[in-house]
N, C-alpha and C. Protein backbone atom coordinates (compact mmCIF):
# COMPACT_ATOMS: atom_id res chain seq x y z
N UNK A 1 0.84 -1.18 0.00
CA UNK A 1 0.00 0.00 0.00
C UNK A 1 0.89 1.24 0.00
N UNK A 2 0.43 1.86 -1.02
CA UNK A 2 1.41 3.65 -1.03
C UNK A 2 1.03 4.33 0.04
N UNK A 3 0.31 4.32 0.90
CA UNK A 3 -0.23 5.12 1.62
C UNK A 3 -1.62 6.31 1.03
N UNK A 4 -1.95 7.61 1.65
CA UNK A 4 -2.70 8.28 1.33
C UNK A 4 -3.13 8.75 0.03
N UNK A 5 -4.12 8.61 -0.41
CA UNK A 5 -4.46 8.73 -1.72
C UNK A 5 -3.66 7.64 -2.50
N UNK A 6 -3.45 6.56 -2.11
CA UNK A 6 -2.60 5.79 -3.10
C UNK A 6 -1.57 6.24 -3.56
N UNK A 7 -0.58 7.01 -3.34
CA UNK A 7 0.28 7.64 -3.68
C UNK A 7 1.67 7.52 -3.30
N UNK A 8 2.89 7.71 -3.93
CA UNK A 8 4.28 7.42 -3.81
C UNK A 8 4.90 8.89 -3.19
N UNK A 9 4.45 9.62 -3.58
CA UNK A 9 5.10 10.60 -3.46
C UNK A 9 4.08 12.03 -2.98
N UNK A 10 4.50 13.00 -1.65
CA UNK A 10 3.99 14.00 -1.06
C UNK A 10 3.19 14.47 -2.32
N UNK A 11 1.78 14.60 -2.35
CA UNK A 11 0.47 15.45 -2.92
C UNK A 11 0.16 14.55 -3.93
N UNK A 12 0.98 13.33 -4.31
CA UNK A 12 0.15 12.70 -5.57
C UNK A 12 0.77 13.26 -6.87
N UNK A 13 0.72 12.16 -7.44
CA UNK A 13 1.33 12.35 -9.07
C UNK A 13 0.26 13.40 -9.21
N UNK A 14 -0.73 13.02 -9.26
CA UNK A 14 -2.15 13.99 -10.18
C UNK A 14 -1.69 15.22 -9.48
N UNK A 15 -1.17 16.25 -8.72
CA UNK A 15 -0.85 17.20 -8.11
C UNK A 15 0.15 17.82 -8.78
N UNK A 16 1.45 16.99 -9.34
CA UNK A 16 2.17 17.81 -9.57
C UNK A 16 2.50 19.49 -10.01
N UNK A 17 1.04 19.99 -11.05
CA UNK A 17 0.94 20.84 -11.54
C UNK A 17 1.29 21.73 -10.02
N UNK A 18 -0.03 21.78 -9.40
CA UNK A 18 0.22 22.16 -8.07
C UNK A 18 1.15 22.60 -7.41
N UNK A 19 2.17 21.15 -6.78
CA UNK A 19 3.06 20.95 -6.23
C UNK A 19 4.16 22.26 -6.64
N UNK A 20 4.50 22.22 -7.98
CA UNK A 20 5.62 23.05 -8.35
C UNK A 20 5.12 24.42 -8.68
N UNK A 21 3.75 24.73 -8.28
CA UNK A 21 3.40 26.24 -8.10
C UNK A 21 3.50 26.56 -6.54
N UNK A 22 3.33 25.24 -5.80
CA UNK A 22 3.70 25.73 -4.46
C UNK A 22 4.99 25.70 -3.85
N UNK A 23 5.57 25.30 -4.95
CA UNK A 23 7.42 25.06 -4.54
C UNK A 23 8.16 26.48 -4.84
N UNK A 24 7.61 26.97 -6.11
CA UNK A 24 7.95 28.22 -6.53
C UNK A 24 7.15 29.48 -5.67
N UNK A 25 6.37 29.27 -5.13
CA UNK A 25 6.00 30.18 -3.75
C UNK A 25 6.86 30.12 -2.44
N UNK A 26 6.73 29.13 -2.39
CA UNK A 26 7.58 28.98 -0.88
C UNK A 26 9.44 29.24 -1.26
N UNK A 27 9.39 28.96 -2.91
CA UNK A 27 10.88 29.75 -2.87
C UNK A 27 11.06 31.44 -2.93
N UNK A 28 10.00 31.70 -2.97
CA UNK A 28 10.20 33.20 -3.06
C UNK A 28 9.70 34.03 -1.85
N UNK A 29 9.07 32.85 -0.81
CA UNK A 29 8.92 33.12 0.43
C UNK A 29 10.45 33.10 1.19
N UNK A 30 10.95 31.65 0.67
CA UNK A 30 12.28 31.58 1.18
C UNK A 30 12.75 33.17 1.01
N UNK A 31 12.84 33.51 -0.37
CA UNK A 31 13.86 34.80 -0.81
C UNK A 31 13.96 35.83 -0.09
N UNK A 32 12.21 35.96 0.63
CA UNK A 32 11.81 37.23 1.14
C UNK A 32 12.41 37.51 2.29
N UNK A 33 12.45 36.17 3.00
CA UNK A 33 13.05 35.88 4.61
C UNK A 33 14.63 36.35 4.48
N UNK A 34 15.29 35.46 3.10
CA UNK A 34 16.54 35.66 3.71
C UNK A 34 16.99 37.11 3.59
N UNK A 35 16.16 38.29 2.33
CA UNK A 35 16.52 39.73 2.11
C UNK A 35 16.29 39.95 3.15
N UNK A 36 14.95 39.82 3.99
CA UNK A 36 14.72 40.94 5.56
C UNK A 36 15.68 40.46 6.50
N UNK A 37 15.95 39.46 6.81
CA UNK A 37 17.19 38.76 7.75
C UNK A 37 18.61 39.99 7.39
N UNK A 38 18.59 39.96 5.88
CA UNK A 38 19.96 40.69 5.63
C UNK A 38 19.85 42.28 5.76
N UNK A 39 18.61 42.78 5.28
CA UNK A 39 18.55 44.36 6.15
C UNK A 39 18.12 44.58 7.11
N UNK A 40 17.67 43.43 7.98
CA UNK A 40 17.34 43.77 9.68
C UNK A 40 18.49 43.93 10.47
N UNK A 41 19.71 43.13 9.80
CA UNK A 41 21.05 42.98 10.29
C UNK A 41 21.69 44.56 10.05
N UNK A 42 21.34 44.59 8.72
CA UNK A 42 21.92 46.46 8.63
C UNK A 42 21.25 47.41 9.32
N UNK A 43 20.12 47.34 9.27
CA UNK A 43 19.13 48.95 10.32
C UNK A 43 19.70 48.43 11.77
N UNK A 44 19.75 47.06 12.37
CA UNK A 44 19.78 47.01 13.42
C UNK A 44 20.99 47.48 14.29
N UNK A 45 22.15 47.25 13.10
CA UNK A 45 23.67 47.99 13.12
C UNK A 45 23.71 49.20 12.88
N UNK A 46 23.22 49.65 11.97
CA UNK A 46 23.43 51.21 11.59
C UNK A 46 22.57 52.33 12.24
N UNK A 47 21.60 52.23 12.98
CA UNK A 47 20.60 52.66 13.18
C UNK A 47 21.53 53.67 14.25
N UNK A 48 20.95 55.25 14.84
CA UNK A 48 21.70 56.08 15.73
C UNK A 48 20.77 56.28 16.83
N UNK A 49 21.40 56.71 18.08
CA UNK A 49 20.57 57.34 18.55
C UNK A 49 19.62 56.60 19.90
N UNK A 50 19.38 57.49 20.78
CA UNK A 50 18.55 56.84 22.00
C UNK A 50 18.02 56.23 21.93
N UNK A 51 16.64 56.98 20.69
CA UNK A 51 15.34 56.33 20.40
C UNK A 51 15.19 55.33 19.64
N UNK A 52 16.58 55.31 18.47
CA UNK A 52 16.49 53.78 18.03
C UNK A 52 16.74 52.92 18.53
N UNK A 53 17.87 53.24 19.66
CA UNK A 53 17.91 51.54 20.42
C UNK A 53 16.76 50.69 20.56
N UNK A 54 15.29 51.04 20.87
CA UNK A 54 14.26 50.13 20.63
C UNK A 54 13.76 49.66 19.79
N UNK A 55 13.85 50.38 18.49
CA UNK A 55 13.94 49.54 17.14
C UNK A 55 14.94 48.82 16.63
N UNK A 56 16.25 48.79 16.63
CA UNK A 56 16.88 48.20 16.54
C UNK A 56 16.93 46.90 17.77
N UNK A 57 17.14 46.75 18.90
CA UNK A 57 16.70 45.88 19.38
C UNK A 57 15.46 44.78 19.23
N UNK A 58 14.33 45.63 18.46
CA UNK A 58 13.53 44.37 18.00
C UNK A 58 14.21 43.91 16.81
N UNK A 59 14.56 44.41 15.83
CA UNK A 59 14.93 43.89 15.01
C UNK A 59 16.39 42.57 15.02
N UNK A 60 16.66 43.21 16.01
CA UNK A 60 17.72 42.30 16.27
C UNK A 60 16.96 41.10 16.78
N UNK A 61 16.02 41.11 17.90
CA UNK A 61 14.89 39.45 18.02
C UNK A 61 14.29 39.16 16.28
N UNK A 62 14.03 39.91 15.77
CA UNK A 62 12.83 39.81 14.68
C UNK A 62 14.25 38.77 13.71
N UNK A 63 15.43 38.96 13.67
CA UNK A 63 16.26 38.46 12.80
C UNK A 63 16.21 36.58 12.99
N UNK A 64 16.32 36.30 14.13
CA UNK A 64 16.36 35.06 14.59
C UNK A 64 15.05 34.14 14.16
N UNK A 65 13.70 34.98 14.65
CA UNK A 65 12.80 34.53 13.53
C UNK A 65 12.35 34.41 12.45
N UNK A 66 13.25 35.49 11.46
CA UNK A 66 12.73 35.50 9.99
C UNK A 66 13.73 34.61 9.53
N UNK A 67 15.13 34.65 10.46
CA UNK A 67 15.43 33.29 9.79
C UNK A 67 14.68 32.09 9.94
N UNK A 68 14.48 31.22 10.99
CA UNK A 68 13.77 30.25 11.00
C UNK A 68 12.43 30.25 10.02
N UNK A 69 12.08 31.48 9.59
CA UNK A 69 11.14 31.23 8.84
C UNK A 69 11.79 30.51 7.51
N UNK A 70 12.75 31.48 7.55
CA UNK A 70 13.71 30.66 5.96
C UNK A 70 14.00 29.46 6.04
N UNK A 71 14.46 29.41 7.26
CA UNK A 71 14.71 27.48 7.04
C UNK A 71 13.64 26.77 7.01
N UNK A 72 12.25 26.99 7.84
CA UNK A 72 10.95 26.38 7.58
C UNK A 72 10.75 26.25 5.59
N UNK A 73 10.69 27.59 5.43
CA UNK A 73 10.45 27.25 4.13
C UNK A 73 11.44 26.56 3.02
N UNK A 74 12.70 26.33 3.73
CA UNK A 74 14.33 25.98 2.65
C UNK A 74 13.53 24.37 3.06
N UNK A 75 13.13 24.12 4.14
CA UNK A 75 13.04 22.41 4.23
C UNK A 75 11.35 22.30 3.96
N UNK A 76 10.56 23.06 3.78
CA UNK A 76 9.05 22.22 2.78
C UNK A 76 9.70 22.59 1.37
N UNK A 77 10.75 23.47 0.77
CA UNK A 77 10.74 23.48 -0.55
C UNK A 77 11.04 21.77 -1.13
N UNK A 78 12.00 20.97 0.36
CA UNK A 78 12.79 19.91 -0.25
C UNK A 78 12.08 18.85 -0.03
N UNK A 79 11.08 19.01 1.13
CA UNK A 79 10.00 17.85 1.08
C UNK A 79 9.26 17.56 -0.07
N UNK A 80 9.26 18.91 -1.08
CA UNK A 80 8.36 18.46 -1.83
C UNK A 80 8.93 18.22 -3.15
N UNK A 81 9.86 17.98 -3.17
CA UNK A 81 11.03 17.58 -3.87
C UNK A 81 11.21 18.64 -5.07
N UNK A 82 11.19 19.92 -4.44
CA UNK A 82 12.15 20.66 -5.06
C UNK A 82 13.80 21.29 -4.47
N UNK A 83 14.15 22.14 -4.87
CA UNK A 83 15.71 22.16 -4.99
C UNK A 83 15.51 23.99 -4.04
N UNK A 84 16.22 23.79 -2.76
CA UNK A 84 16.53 24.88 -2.40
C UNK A 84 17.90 25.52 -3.53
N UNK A 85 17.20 26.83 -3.36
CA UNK A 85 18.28 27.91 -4.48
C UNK A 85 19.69 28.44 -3.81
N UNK A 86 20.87 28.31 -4.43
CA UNK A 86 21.71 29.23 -3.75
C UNK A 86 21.84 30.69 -4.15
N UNK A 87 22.98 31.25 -3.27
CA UNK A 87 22.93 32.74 -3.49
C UNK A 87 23.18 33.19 -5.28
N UNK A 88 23.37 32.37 -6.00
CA UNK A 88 23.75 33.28 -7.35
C UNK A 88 22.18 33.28 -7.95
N UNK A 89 21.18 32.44 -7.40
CA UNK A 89 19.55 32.54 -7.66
C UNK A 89 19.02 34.23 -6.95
N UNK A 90 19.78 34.82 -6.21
CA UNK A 90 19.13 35.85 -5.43
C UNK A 90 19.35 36.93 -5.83
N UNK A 91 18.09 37.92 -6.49
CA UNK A 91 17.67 39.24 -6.37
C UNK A 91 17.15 39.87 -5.45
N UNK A 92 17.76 40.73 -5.24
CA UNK A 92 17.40 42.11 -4.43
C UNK A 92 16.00 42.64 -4.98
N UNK A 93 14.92 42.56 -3.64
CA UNK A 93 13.99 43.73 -4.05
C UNK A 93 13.53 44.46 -2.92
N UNK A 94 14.02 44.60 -1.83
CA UNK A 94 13.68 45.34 -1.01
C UNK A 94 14.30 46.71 -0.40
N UNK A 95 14.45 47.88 -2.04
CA UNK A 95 14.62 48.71 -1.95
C UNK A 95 14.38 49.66 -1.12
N UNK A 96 13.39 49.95 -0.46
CA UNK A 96 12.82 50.50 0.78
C UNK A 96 13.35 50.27 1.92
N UNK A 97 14.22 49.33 2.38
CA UNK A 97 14.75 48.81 3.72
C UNK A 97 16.37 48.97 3.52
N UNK A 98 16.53 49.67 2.76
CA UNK A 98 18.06 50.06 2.09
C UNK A 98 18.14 51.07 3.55
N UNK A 99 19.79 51.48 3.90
CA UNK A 99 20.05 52.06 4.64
C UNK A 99 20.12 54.03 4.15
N UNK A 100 18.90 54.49 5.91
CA UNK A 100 18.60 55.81 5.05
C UNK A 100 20.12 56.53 4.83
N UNK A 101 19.97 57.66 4.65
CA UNK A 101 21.16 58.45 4.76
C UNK A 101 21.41 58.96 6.02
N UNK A 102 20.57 59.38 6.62
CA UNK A 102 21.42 59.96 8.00
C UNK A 102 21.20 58.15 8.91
N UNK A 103 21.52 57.88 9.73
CA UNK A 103 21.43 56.50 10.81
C UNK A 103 20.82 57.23 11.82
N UNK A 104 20.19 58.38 11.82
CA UNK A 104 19.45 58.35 12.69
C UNK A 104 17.95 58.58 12.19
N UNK A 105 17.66 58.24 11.09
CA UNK A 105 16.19 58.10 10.81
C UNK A 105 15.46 57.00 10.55
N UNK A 106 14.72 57.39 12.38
CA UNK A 106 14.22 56.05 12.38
C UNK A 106 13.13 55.68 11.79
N UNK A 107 12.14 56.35 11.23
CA UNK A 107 11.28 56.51 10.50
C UNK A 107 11.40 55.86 9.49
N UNK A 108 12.27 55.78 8.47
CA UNK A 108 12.40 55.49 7.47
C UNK A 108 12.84 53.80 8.14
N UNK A 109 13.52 53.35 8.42
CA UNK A 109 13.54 51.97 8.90
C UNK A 109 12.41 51.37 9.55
N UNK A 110 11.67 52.17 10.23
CA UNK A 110 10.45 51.37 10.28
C UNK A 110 9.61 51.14 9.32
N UNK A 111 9.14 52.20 8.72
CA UNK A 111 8.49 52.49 7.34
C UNK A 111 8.95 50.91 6.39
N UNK A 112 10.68 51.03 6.09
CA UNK A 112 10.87 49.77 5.36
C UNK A 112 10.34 48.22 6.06
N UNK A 113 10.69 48.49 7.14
CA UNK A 113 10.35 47.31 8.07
C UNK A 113 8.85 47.09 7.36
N UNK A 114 7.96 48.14 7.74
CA UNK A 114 6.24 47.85 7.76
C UNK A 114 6.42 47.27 6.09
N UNK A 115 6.74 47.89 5.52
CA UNK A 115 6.59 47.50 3.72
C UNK A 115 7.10 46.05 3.10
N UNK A 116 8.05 45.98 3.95
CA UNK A 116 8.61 44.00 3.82
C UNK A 116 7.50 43.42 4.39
N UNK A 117 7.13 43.57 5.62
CA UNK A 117 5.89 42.77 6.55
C UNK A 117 5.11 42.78 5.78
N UNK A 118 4.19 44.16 5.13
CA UNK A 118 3.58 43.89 4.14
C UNK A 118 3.10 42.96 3.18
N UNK A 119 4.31 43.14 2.07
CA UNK A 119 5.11 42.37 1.15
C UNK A 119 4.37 40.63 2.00
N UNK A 120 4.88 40.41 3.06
CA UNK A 120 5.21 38.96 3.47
C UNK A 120 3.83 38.85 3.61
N UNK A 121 3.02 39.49 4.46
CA UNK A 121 1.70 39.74 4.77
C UNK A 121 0.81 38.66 3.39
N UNK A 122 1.05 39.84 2.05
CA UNK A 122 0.27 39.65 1.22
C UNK A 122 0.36 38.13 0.01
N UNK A 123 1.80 38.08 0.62
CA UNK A 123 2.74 37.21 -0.22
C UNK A 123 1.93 35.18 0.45
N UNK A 124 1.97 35.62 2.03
CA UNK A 124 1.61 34.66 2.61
C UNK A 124 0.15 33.90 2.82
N UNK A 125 -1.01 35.28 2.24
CA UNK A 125 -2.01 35.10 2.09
C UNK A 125 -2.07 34.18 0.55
N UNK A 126 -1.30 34.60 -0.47
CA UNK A 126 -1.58 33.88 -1.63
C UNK A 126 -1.09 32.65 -1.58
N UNK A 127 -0.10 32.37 -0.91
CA UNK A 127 0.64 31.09 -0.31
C UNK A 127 -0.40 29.89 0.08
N UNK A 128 -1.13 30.75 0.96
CA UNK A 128 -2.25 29.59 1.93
C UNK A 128 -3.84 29.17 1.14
N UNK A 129 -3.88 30.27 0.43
CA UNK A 129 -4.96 30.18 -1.16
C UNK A 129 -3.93 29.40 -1.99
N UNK A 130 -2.91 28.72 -1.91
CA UNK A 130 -2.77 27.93 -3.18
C UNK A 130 -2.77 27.17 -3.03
N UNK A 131 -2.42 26.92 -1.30
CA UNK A 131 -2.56 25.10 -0.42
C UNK A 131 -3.85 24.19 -0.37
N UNK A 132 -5.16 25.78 -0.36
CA UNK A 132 -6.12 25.33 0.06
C UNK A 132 -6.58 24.04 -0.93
N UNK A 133 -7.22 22.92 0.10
CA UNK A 133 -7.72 21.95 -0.36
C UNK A 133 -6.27 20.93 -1.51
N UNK A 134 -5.32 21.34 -1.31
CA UNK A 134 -3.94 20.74 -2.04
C UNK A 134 -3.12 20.00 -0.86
N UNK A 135 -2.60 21.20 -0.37
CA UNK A 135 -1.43 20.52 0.81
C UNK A 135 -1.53 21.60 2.06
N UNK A 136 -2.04 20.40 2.83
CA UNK A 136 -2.46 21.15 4.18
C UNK A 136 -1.44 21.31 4.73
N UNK A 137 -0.06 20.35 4.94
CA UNK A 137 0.87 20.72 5.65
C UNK A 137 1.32 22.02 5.50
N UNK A 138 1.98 22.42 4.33
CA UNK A 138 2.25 24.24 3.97
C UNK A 138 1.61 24.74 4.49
N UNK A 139 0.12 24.79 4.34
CA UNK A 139 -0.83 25.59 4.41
C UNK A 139 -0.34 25.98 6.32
N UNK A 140 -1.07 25.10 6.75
CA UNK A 140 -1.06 24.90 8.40
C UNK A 140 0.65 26.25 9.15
N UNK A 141 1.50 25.43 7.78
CA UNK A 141 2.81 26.17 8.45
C UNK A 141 2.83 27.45 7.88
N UNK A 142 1.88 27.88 7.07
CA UNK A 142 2.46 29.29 6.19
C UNK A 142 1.49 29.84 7.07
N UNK A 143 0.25 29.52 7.59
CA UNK A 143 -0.48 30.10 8.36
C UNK A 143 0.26 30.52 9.82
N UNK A 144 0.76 29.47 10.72
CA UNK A 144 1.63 30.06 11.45
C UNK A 144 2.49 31.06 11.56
N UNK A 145 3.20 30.89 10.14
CA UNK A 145 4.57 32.37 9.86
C UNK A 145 3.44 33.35 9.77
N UNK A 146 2.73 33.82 9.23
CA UNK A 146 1.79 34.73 9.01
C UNK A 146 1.29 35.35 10.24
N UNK A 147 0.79 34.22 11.11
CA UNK A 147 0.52 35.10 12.57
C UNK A 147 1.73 35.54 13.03
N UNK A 148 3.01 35.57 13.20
CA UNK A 148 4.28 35.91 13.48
C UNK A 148 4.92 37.28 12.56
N UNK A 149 4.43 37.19 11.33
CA UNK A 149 4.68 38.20 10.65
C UNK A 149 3.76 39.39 10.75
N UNK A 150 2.32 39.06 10.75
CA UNK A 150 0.78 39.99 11.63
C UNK A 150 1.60 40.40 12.71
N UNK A 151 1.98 39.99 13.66
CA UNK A 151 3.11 40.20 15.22
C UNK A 151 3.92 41.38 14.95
N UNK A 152 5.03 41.08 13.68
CA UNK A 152 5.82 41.85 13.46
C UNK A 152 5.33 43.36 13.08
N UNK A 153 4.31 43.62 11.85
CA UNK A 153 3.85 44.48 11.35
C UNK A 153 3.38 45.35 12.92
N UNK A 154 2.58 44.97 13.58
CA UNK A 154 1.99 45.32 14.29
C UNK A 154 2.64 46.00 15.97
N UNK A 155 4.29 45.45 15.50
CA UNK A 155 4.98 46.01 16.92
C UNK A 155 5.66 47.50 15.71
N UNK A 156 5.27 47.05 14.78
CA UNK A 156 6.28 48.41 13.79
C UNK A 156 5.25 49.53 13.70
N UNK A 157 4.00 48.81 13.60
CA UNK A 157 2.96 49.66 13.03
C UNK A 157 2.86 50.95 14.61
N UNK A 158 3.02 50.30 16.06
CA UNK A 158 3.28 51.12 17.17
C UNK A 158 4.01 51.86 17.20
N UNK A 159 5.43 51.62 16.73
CA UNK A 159 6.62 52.01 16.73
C UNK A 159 6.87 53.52 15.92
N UNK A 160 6.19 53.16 14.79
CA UNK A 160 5.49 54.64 14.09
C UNK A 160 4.58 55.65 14.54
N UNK A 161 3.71 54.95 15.13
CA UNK A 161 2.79 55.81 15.67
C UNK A 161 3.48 56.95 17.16
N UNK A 162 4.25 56.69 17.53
CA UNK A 162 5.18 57.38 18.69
C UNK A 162 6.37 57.87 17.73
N UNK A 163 7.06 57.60 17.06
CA UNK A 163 7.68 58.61 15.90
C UNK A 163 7.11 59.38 14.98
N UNK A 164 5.80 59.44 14.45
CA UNK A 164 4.43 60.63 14.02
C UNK A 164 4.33 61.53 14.57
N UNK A 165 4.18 61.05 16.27
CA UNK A 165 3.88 62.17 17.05
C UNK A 165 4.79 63.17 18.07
């Protein structure tokens, strides 16, 4: 017996179509994690000033989890037997989280912060619409990162609101 659905392999031959639209999501979920990992590391270094020490300090926690998000998603890309990408696969698009010009504007690092979360926000919703009724495991786990990333937006989205005023 193959197990579930009669099948040899995670989602079923008849899936494949599927499968490799959800492999190519979760690699560009991967992508997203490892860019914010790499400019959370820069605002969290470069950042000046009294008032940033509290943004930069989250960001410095927020790094540890957006990695793990990357590795969550580097190991369902391989469960489902696709091929995690190395660095010569990686474009830059998170122009907005670029370092401002003065290091002490914190504004603008949060601002980028909120616009990646975003980004992940909207990215993760289409993620869990492509699982639906396909592959619950993703689904279940992209739903998790999502409440964690909702978390994130939402300590930045504060964080602005006291630099506004």
């Amino acid at each position: 017996m193959a197990g579930i659905g009669q099948s040899k392999d995670i989602l079923g031959t008849n899936n494949t179509e599927q499968r490799q639209k959800i492999v190519e999501l979760l690699t560009r979920a991967y992508w997203m994690e490892i860019e914010t990992v790499m400019n959370y590391i820069q605002a969290s270094v470069n950042l000046d000033g009294i008032r940033a020490e509290e943004v930069a300090e989250s960001l410095r926690g927020d790094i540890q989890e957006e990695l793990a998000h990357a590795q969550r998603f580097a190991q369902r890309i391989k469960d489902l037997y696709g091929v995690v990408p190395g660095s010569a696969d990686f474009s830059p698009e998170q122009r907005f989280l670029q370092p401002p010009d003065k290091s002490t504007d914190v504004a603008h690092v949060i601002k980028g912060v909120m616009e990646a979360e975003k980004g992940a926000l909207d990215h993760y919703n289409r993620l869990i619409e492509a699982c639906d009724g396909v592959d619950w495991v993703t689904q279940d786990m992209v739903v998790a990162i999502l409440e964690e990333e909702q978390n994130h937006y939402r300590s930045f989205e504060s964080f602005l609101k006291e630099y506004e005023n």
